[in-house]
N, C-alpha and C. Protein backbone atom coordinates (compact mmCIF):
# COMPACT_ATOMS: atom_id res chain seq x y z
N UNK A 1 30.26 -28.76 1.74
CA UNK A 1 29.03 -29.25 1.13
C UNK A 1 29.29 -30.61 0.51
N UNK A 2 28.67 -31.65 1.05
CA UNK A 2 28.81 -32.89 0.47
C UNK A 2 28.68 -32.86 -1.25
N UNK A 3 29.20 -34.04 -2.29
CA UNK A 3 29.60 -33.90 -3.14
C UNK A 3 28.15 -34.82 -3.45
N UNK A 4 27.01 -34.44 -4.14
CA UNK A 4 25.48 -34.86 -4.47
C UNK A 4 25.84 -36.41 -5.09
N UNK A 5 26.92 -37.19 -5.38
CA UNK A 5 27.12 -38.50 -6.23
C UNK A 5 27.66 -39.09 -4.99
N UNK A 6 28.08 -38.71 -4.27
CA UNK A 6 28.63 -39.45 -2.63
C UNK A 6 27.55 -39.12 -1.74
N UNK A 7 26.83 -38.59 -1.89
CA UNK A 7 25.41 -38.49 -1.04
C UNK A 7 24.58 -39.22 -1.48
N UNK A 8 24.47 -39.47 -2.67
CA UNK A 8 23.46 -40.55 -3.22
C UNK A 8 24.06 -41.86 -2.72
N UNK A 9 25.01 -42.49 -3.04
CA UNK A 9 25.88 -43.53 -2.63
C UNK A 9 25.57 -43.75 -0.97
N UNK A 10 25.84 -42.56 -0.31
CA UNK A 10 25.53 -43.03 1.17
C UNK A 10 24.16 -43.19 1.05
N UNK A 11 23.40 -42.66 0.59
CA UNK A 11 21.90 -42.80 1.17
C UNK A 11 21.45 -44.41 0.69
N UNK A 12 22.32 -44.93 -0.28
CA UNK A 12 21.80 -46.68 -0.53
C UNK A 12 22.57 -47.02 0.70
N UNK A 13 23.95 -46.56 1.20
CA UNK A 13 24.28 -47.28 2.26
C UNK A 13 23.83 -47.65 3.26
N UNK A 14 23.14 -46.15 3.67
CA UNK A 14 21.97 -46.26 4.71
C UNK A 14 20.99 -46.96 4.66
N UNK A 15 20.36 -46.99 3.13
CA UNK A 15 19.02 -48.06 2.77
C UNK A 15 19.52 -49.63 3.20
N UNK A 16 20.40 -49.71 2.42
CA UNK A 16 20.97 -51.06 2.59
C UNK A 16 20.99 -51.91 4.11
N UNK A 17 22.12 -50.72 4.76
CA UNK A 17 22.20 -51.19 6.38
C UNK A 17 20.95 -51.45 7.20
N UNK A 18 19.91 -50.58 7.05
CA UNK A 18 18.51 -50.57 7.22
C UNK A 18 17.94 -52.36 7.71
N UNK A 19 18.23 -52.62 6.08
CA UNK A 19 17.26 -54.06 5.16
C UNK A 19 17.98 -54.59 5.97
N UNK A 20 19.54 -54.49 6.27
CA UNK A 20 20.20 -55.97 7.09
C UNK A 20 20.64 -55.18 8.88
N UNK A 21 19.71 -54.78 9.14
CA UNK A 21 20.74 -54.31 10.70
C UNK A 21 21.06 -55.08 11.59
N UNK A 22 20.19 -56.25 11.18
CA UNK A 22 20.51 -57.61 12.65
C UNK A 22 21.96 -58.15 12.48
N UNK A 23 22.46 -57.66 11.23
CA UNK A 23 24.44 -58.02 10.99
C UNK A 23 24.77 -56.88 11.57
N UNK A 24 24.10 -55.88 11.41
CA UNK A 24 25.35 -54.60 12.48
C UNK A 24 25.89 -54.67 13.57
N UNK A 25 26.90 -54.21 13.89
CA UNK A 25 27.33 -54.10 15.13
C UNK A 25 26.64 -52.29 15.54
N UNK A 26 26.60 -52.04 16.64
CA UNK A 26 26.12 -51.12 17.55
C UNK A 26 27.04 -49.71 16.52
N UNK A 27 28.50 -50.49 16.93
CA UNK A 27 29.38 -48.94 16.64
C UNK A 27 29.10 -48.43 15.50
N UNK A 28 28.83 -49.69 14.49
CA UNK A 28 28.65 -49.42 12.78
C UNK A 28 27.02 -48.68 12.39
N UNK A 29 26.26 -48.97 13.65
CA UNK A 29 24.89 -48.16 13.41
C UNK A 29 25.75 -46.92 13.96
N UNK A 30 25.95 -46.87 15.23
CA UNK A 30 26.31 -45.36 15.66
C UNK A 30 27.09 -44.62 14.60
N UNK A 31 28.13 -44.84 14.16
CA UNK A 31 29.09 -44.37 12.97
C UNK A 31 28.05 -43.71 11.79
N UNK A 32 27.30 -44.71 10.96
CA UNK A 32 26.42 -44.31 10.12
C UNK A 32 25.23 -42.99 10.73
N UNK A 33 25.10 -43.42 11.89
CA UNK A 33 23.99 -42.34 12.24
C UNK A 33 24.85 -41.04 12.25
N UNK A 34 26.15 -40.73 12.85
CA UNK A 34 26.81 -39.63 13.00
C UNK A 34 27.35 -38.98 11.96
N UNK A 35 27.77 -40.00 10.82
CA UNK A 35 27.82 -39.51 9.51
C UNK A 35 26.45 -38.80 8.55
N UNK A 36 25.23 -39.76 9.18
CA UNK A 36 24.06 -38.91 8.51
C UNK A 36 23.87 -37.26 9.51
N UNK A 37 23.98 -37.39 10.11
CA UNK A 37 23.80 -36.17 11.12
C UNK A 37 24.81 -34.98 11.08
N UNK A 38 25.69 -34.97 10.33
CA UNK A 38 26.64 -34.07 10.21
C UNK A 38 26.51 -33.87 8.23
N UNK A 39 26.21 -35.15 7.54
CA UNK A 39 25.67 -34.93 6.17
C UNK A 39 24.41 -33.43 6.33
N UNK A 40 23.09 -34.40 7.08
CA UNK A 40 21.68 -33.61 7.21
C UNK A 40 22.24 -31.96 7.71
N UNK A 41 22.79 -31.97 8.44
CA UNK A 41 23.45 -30.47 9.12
C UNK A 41 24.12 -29.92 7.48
N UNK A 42 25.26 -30.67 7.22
CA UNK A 42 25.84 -29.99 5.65
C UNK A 42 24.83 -28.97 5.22
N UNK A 43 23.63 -29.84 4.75
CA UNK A 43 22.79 -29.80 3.70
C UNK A 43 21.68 -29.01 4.12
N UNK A 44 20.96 -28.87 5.38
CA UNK A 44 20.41 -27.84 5.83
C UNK A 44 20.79 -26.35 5.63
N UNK A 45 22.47 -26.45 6.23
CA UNK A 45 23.42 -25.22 5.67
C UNK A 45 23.19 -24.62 4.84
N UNK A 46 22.82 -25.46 3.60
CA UNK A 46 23.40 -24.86 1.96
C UNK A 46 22.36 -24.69 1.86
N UNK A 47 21.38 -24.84 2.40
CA UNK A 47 19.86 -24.50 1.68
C UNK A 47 18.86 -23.63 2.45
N UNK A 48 19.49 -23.19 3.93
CA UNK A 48 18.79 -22.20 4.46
C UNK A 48 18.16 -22.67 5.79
N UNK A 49 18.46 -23.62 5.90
CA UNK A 49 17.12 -24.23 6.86
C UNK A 49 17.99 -24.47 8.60
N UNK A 50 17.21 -23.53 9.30
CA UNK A 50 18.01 -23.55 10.66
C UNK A 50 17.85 -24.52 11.46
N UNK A 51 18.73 -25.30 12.29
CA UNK A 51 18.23 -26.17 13.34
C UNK A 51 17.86 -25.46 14.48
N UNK A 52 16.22 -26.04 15.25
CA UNK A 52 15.88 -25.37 16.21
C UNK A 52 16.02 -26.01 17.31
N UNK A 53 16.90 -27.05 17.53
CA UNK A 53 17.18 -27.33 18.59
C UNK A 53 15.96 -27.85 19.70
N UNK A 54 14.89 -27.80 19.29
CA UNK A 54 13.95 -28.81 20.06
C UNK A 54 13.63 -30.22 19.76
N UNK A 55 13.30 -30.87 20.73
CA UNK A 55 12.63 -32.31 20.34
C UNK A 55 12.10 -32.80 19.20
N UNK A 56 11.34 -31.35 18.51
CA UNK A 56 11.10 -31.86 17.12
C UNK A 56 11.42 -31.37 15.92
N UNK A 57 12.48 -31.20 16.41
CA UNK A 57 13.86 -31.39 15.41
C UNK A 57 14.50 -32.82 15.03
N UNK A 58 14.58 -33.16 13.64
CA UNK A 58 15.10 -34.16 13.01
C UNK A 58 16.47 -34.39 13.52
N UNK A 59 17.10 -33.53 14.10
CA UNK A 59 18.75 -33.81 14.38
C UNK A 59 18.82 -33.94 15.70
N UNK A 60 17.95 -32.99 16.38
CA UNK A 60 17.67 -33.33 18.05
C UNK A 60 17.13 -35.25 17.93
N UNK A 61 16.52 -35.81 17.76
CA UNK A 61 15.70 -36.95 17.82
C UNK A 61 17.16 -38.25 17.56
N UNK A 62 17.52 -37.79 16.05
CA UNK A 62 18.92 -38.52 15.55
C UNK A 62 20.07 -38.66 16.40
N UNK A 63 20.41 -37.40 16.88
CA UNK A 63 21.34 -37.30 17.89
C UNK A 63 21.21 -38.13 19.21
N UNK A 64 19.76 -37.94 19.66
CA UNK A 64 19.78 -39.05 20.82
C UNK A 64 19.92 -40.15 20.28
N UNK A 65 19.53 -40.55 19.34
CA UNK A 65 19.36 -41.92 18.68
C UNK A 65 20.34 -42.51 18.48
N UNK A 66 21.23 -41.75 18.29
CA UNK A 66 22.75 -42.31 18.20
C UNK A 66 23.69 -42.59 19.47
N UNK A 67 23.26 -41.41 20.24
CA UNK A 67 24.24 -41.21 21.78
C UNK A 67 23.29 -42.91 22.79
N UNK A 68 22.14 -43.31 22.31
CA UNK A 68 21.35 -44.14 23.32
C UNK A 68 21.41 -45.58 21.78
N UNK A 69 22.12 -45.78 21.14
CA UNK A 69 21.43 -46.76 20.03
C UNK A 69 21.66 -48.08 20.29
N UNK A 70 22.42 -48.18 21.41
CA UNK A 70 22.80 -49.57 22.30
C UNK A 70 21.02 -49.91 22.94
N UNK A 71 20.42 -49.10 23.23
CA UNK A 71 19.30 -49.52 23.86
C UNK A 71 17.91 -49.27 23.06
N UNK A 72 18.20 -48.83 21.62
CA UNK A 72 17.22 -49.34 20.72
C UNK A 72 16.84 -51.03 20.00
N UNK A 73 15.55 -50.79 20.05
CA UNK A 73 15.29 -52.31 19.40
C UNK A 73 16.37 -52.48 17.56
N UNK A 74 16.39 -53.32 17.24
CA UNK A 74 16.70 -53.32 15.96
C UNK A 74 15.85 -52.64 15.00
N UNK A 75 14.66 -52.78 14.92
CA UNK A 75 13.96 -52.07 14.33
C UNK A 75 13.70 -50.86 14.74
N UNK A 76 13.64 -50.13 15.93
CA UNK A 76 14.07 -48.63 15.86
C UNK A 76 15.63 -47.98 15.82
N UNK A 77 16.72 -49.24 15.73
CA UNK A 77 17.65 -48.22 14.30
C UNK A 77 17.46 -48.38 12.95
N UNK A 78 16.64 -49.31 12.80
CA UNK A 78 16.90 -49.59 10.62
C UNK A 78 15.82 -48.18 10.92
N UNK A 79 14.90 -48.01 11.53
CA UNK A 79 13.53 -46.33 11.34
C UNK A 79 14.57 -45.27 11.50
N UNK A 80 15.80 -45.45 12.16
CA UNK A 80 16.35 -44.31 12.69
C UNK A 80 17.21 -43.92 11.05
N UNK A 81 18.10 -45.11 10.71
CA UNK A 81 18.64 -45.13 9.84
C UNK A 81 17.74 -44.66 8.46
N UNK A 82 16.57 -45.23 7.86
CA UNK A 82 15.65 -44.73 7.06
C UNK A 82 15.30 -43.19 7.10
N UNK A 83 15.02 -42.82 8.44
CA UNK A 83 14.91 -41.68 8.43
C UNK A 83 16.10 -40.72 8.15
N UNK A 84 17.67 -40.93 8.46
CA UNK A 84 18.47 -40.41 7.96
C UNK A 84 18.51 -40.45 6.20
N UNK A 85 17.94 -41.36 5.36
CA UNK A 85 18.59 -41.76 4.57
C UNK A 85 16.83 -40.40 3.61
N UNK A 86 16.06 -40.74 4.17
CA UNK A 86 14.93 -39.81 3.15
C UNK A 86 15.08 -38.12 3.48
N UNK A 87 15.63 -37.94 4.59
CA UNK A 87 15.98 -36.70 4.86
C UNK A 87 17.31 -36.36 4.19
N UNK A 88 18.62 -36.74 4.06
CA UNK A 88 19.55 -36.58 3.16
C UNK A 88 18.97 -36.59 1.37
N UNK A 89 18.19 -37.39 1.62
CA UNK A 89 17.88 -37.69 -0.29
C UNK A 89 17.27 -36.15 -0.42
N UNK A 90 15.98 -35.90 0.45
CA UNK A 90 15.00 -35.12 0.13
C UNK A 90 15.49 -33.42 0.11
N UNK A 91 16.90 -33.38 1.29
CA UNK A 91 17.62 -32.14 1.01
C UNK A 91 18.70 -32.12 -0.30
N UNK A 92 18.88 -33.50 -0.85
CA UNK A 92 19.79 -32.92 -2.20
C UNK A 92 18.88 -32.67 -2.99
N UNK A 93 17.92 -33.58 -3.05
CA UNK A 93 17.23 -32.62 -3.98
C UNK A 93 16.65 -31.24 -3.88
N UNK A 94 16.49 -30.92 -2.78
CA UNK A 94 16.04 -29.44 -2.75
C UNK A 94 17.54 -28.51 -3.21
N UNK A 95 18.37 -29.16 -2.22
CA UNK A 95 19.81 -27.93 -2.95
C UNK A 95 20.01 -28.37 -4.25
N UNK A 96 20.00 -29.55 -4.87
CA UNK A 96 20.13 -29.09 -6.61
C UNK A 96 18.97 -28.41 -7.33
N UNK A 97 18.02 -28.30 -6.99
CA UNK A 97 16.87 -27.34 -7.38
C UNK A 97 17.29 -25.94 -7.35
N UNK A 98 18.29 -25.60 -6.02
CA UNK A 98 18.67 -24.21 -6.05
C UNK A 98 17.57 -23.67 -5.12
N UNK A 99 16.87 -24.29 -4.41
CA UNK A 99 16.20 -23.96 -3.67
C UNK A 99 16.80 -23.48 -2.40
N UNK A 100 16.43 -21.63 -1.64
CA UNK A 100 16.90 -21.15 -0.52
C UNK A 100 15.65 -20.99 0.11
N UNK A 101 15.98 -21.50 1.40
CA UNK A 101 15.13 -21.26 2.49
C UNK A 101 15.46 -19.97 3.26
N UNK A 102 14.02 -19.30 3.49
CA UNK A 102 14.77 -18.23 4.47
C UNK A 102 13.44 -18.07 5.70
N UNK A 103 13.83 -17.94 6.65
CA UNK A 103 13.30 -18.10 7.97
C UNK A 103 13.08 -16.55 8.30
N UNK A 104 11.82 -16.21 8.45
CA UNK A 104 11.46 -15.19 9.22
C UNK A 104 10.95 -15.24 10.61
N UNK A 105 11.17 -14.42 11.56
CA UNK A 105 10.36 -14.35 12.73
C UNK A 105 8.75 -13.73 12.80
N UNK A 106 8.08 -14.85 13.72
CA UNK A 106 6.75 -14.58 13.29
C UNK A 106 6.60 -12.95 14.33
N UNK A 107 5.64 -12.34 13.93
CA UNK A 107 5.21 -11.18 14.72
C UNK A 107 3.86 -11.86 15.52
């Protein structure tokens, strides 16, 4: 479980890289995206919330985004990156709330 003061820290990193991506290099978006994507997974973990493995899934979408980010515009990685960075924020705060998710199957 990521440590909530190094998750905050990455998520300005992510903000940051965002504001300047036309200095990134490709690998340094890909890197950041794979680090948010294994953070977002952490943090789903601890709080209940299953990945469903379809298209509209936040980690399904990220994941391509990362494996294809050579052939995104600049501005759809700083969206890709943003979106890692409000989804990490928005799950620490739910796990320091103490908030558990629990998933039932519908009938």
């Amino acid at each position: 479980m990521p440590n909530m003061n190094l998750t905050s820290g990455f998520v300005s990193e992510l903000v940051r890289a965002a504001n300047q991506i036309e200095i990134l290099s490709i690998s340094e978006v890909r890197r950041l995206l794979q680090r948010s994507i294994a953070t977002i997974r952490d943090l789903r973990q601890a709080v209940g919330i299953p990945s469903d493995g379809t298209a509209n899934d936040a980690l399904v979408r990220l994941k391509l985004a990362s494996e294809g980010v050579e052939r995104l515009s600049h501005e759809k990685q700083a969206k890709a990156l943003l979106e890692t960075a409000d989804l990490i924020r928005t799950l620490g705060i739910v796990h320091q709330s103490g908030t558990q998710v629990s998933v039932r199957p519908v009938d």
